[in-house]
C-alpha atoms as a PDB file:
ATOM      1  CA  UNK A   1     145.743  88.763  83.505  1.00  0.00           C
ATOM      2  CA  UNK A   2     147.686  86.254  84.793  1.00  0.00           C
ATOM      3  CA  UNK A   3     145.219  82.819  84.796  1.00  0.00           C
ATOM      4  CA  UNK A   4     144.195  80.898  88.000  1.00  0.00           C
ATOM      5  CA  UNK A   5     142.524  77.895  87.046  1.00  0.00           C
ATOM      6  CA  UNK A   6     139.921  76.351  89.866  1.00  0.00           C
ATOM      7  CA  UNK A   7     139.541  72.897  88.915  1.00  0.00           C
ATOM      8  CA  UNK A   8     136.146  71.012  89.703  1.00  0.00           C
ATOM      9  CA  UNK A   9     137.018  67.642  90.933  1.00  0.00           C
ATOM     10  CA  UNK A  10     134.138  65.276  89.824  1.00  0.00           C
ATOM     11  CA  UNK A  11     136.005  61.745  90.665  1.00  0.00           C
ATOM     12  CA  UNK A  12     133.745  59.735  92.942  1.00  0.00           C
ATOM     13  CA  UNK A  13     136.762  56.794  93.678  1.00  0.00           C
ATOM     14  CA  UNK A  14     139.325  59.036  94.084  1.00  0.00           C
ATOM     15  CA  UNK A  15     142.279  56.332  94.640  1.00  0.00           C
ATOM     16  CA  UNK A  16     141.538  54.702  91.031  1.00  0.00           C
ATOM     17  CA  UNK A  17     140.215  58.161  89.056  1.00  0.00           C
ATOM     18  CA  UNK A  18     141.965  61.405  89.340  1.00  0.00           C
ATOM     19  CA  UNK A  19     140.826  63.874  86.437  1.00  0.00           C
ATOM     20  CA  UNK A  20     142.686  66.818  88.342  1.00  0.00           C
ATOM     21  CA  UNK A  21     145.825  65.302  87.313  1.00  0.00           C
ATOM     22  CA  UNK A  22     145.216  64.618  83.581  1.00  0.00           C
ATOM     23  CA  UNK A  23     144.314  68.131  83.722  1.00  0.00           C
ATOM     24  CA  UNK A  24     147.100  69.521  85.409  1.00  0.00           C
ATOM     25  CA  UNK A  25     149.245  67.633  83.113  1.00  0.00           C
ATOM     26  CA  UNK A  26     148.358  70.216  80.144  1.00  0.00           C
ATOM     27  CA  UNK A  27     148.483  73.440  82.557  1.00  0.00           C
ATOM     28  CA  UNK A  28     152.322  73.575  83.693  1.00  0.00           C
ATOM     29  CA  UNK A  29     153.430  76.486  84.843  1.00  0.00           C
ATOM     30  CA  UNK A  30     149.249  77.572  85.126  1.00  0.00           C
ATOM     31  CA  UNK A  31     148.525  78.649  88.775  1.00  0.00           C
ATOM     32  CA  UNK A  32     145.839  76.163  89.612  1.00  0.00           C
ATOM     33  CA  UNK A  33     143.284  75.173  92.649  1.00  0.00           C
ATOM     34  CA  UNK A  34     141.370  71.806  92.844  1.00  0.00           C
ATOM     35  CA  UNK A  35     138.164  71.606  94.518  1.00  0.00           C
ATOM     36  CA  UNK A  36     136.527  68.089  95.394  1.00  0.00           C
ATOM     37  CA  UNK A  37     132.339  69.179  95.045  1.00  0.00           C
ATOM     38  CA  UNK A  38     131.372  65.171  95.531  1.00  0.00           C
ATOM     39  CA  UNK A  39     132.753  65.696  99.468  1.00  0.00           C
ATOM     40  CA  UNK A  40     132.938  69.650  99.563  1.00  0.00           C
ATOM     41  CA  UNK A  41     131.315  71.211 102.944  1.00  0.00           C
ATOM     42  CA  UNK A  42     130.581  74.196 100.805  1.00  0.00           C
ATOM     43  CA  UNK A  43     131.024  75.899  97.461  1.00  0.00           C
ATOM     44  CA  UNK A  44     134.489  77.739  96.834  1.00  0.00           C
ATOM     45  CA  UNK A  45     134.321  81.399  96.098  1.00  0.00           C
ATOM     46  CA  UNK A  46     135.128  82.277  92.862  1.00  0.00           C
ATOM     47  CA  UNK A  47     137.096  85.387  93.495  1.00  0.00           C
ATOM     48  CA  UNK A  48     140.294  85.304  92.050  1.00  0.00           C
ATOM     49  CA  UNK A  49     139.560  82.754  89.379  1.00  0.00           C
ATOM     50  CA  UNK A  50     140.387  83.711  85.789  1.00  0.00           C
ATOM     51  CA  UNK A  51     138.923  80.396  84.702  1.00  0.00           C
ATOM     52  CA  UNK A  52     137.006  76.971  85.551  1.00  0.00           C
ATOM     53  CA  UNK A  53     136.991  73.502  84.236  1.00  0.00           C
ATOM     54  CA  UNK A  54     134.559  70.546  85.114  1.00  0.00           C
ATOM     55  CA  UNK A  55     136.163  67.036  85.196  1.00  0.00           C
ATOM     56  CA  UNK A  56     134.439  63.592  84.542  1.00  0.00           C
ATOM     57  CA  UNK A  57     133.514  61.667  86.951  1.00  0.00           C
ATOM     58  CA  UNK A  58     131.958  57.773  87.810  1.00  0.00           C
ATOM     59  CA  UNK A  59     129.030  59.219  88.629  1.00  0.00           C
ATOM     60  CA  UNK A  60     126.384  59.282  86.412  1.00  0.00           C
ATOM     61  CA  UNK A  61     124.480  62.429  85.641  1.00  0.00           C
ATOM     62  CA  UNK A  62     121.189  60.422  85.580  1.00  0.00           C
ATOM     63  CA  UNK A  63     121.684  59.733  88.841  1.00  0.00           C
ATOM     64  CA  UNK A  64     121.060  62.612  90.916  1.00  0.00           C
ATOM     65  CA  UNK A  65     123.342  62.837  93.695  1.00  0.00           C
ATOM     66  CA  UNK A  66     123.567  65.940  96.477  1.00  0.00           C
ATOM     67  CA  UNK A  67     126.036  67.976  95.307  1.00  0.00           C
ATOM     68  CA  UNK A  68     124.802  68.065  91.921  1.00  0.00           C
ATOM     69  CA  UNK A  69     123.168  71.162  93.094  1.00  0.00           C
ATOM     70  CA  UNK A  70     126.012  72.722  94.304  1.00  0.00           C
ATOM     71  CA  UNK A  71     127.744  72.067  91.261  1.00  0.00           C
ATOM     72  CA  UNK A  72     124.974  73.563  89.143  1.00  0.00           C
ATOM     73  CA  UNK A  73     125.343  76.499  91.270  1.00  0.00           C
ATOM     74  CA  UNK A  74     128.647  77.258  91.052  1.00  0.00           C
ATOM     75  CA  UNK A  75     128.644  77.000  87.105  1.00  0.00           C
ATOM     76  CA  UNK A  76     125.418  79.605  87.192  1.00  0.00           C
ATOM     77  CA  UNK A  77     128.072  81.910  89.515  1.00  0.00           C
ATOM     78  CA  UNK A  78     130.967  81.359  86.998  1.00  0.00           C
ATOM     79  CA  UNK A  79     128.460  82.338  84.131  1.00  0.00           C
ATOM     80  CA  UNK A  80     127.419  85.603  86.035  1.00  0.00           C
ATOM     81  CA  UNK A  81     131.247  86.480  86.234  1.00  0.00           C
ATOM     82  CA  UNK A  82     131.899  85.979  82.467  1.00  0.00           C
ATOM     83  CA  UNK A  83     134.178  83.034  83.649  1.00  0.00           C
ATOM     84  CA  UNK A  84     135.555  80.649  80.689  1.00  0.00           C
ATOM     85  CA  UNK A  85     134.361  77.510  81.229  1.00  0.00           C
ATOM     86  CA  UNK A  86     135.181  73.989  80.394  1.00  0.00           C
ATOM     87  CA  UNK A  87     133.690  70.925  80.903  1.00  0.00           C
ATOM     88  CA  UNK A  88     134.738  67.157  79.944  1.00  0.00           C
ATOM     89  CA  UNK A  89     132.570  64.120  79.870  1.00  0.00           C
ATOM     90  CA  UNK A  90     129.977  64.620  82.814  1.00  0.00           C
ATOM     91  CA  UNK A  91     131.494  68.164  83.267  1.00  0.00           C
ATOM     92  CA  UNK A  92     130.085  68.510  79.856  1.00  0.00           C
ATOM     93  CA  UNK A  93     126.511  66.930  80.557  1.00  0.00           C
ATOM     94  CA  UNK A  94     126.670  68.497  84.059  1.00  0.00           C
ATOM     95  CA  UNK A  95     126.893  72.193  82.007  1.00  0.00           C
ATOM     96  CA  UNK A  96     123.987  71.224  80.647  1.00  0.00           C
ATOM     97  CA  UNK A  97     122.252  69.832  83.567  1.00  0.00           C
ATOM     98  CA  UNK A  98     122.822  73.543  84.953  1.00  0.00           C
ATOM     99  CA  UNK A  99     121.926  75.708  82.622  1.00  0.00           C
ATOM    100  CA  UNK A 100     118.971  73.789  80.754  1.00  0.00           C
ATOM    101  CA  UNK A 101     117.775  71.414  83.025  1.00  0.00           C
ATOM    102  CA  UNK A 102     118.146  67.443  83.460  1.00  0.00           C
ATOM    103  CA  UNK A 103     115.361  66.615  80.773  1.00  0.00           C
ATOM    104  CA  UNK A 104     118.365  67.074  77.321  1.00  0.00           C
ATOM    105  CA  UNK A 105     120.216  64.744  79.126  1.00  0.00           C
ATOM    106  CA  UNK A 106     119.583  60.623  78.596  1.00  0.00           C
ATOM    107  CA  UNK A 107     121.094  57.206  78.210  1.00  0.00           C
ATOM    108  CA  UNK A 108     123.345  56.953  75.675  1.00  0.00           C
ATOM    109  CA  UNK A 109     122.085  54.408  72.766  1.00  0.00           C
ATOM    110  CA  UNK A 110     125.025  53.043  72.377  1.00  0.00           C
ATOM    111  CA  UNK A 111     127.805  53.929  75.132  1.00  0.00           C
ATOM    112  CA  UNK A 112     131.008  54.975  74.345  1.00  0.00           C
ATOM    113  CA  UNK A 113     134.257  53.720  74.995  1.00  0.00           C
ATOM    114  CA  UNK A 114     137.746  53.105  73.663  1.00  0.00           C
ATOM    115  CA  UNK A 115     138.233  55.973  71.203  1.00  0.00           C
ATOM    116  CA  UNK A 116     136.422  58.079  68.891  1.00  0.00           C
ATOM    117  CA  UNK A 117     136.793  60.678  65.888  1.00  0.00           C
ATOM    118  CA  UNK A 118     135.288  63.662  66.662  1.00  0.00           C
ATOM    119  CA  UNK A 119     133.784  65.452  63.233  1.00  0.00           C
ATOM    120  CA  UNK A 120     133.453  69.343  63.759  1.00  0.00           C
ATOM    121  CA  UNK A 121     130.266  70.498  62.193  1.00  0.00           C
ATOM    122  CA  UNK A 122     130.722  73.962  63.336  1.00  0.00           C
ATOM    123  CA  UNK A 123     133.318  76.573  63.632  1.00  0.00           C
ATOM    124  CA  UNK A 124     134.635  77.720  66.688  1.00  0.00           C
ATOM    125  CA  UNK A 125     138.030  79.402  67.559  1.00  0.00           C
ATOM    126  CA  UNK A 126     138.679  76.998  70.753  1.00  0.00           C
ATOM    127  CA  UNK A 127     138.911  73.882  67.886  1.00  0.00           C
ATOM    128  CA  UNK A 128     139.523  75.721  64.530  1.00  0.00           C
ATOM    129  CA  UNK A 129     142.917  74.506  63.212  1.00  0.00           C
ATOM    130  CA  UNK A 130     143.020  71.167  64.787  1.00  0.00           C
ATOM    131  CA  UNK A 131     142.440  67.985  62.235  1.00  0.00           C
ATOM    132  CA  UNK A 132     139.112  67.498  61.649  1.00  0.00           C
ATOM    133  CA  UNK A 133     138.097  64.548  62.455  1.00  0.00           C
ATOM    134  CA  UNK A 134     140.308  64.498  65.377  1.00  0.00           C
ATOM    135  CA  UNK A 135     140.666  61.389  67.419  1.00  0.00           C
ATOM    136  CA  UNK A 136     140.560  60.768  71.380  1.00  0.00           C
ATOM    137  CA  UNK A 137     140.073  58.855  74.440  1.00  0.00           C
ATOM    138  CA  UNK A 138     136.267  58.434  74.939  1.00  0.00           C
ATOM    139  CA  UNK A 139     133.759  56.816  78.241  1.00  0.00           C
ATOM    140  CA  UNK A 140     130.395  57.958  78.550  1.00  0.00           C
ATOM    141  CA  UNK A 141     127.096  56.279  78.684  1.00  0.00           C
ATOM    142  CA  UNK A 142     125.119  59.060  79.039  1.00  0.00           C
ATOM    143  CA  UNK A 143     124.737  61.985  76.726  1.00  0.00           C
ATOM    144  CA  UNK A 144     123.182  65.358  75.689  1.00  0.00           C
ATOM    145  CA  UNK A 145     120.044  65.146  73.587  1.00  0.00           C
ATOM    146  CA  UNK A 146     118.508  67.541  71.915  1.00  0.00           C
ATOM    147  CA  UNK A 147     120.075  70.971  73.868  1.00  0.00           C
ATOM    148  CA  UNK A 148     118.278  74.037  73.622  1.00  0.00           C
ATOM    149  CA  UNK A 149     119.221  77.659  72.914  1.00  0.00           C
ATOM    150  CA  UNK A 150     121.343  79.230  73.100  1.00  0.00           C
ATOM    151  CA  UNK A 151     123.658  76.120  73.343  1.00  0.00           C
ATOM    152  CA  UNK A 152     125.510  75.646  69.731  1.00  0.00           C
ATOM    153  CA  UNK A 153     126.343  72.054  68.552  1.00  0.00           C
ATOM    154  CA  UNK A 154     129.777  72.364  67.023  1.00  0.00           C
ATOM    155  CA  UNK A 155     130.456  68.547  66.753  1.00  0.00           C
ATOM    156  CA  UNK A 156     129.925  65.049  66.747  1.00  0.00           C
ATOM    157  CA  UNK A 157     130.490  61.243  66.560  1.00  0.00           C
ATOM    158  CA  UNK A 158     129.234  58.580  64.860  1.00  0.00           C
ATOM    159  CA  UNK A 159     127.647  56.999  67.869  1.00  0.00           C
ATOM    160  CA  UNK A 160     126.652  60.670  69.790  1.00  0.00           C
ATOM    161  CA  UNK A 161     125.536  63.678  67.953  1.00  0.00           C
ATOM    162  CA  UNK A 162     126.598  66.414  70.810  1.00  0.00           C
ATOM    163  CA  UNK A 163     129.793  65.702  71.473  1.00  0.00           C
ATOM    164  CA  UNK A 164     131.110  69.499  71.425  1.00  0.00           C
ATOM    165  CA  UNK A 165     128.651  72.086  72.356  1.00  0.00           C
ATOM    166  CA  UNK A 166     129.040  76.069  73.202  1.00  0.00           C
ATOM    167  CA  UNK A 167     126.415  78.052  75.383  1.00  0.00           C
ATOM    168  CA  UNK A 168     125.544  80.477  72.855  1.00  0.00           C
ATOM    169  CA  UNK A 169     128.150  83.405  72.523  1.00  0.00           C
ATOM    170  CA  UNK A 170     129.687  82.830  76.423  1.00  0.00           C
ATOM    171  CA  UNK A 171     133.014  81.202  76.449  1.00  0.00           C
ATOM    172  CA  UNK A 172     131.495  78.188  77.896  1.00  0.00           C
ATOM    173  CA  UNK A 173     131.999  74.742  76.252  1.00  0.00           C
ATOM    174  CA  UNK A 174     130.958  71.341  76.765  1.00  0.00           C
ATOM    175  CA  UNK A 175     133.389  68.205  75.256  1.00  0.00           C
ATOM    176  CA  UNK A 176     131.782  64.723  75.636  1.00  0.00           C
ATOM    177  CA  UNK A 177     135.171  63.006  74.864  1.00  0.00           C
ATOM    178  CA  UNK A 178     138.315  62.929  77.187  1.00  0.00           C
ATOM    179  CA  UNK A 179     140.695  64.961  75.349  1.00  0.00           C
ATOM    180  CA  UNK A 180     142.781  65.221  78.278  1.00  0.00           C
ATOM    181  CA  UNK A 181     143.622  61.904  78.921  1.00  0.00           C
ATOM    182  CA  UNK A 182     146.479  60.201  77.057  1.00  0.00           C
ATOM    183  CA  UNK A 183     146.339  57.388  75.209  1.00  0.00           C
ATOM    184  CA  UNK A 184     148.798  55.393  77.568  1.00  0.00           C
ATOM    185  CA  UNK A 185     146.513  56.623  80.625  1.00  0.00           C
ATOM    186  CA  UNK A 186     143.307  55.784  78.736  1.00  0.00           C
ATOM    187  CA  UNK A 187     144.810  52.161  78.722  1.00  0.00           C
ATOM    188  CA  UNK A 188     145.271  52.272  82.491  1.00  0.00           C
ATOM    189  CA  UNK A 189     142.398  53.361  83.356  1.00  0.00           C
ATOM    190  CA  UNK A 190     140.713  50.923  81.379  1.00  0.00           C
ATOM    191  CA  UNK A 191     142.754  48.180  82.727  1.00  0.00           C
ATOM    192  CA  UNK A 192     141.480  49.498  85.881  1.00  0.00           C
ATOM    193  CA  UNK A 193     138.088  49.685  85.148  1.00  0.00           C
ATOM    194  CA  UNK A 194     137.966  45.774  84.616  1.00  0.00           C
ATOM    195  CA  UNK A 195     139.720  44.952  87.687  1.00  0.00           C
ATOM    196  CA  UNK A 196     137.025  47.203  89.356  1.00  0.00           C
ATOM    197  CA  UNK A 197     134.050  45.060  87.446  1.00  0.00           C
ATOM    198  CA  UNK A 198     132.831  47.721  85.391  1.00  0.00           C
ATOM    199  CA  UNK A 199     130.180  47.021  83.166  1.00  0.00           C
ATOM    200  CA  UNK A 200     129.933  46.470  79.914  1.00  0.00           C
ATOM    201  CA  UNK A 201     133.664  44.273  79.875  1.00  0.00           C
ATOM    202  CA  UNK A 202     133.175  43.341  76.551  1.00  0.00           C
ATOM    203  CA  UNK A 203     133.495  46.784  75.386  1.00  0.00           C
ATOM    204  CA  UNK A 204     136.277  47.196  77.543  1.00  0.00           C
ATOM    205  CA  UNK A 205     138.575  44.658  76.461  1.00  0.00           C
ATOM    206  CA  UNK A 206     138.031  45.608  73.003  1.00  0.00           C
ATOM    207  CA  UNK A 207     139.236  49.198  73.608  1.00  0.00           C
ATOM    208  CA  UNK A 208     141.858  47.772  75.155  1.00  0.00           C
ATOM    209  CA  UNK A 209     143.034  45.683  71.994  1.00  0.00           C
ATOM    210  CA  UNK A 210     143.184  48.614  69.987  1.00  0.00           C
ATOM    211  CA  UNK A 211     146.021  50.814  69.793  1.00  0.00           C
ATOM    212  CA  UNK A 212     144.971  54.124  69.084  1.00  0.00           C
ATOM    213  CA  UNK A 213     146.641  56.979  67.689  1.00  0.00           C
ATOM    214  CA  UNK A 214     148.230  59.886  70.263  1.00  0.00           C
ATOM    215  CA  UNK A 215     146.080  61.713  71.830  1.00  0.00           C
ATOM    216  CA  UNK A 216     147.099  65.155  70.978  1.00  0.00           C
ATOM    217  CA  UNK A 217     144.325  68.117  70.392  1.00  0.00           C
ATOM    218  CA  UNK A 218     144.017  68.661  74.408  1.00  0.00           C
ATOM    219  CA  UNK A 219     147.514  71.144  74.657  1.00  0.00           C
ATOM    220  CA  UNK A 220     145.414  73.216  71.559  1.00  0.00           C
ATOM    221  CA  UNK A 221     142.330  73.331  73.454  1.00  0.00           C
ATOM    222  CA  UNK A 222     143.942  74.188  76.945  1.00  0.00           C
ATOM    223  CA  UNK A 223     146.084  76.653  75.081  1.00  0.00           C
ATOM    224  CA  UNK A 224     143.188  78.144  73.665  1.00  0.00           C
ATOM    225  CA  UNK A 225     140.654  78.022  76.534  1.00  0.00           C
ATOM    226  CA  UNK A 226     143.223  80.281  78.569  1.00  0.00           C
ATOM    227  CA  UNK A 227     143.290  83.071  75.638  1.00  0.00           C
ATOM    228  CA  UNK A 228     139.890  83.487  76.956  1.00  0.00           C
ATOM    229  CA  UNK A 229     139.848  86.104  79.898  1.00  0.00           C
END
């Protein structure tokens, strides 16, 4: 089957963050729809999807905003289909949020941001073969904690211990990093992120002093996640 890709839009500032695009950058020549849930009248029907993935977002997950519920919904639909799934930063806590409620989900002890290596503990077909650790562009200052069954914890950092998570069997995983963004990007964005005020700066500007290697595990993992049908 030919794959059509419905992307989940999560970007609250749409001008400055645009996940769909980092995304897109990975799936040329991948038929692919973008839906924005934040300002969404109504859910998208999933008919005709071969596959979904859950972007980051601004927003955070211990925040509860409206269409949190309508996200959460549409991931329960996807599930019910046997849909492959795929969610990055708060796609990946928002999976959880779905499927196992808001309580496995906290401040993170120590946020992260800049980049990270990302130790596999666990083995999985989506990551086997890539280096392990494998480096990339990371922003989150919440995390999962402590996820129940059936979710599988496949890897982690030193600073988050559920940074790669599976819902049991399903082919439904959950990355805390941002695999998909670039390094270059990364460095825009944070540059961006400072001129916006974003808190805390001081981790910013050292992330930004660092030059980190490429960021280059995300065409694996897209490559793989569409083998999935």
């Amino acid at each position: 089957m030919t794959p059509h890709v419905l992307l989940v839009d999560n970007a609250v500032h749409r001008l400055v963050f645009r996940p769909s695009w980092h995304w897109k950058a990975h799936l040329p020549g991948v038929s692919t729809h973008t839906v924005h849930l934040p300002s969404a009248v109504q859910l998208p029907s999933l008919t005709g999807y071969t596959h979904v993935i859950l972007t980051g977002s601004e927003a955070s997950i211990l925040e509860r905003r409206p269409w949190f519920a309508a996200e959460s919904a549409l991931i329960r639909q996807a599930i019910d289909r046997g849909l492959p799934v795929l969610g990055s930063c708060f796609g990946h806590e928002m999976l959880v949020h779905a499927l196992s409620g808001p309580e496995h989900l906290r401040k993170a002890s120590t946020p992260e941001v800049g980049w990270a290596d990302v130790q596999m503990t666990g083995r999985d077909p989506l990551f086997d073969g890539l280096p392990n650790p494998w480096r990339t562009f990371v922003f989150h200052f919440a995390e999962v904690h402590e996820p129940p069954l059936p979710w599988k914890v496949l890897g982690r950092s030193s600073l988050c211990d559920t940074h790669v998570i599976r819902y049991g069997d399903h082919p439904v995983w959950g990355i805390q990093a941002h695999p998909e963004i670039s390094s270059r990007k990364a460095k825009i964005f944070l540059r961006g992120s400072l001129l916006l005020g974003l808190r805390p700066a001081r981790q910013l500007i050292r992330a930004l002093r660092k030059a980190p290697a490429p960021n280059e595990v995300a065409e694996t993992i897209v490559r793989r996640f569409l083998s999935f049908q």
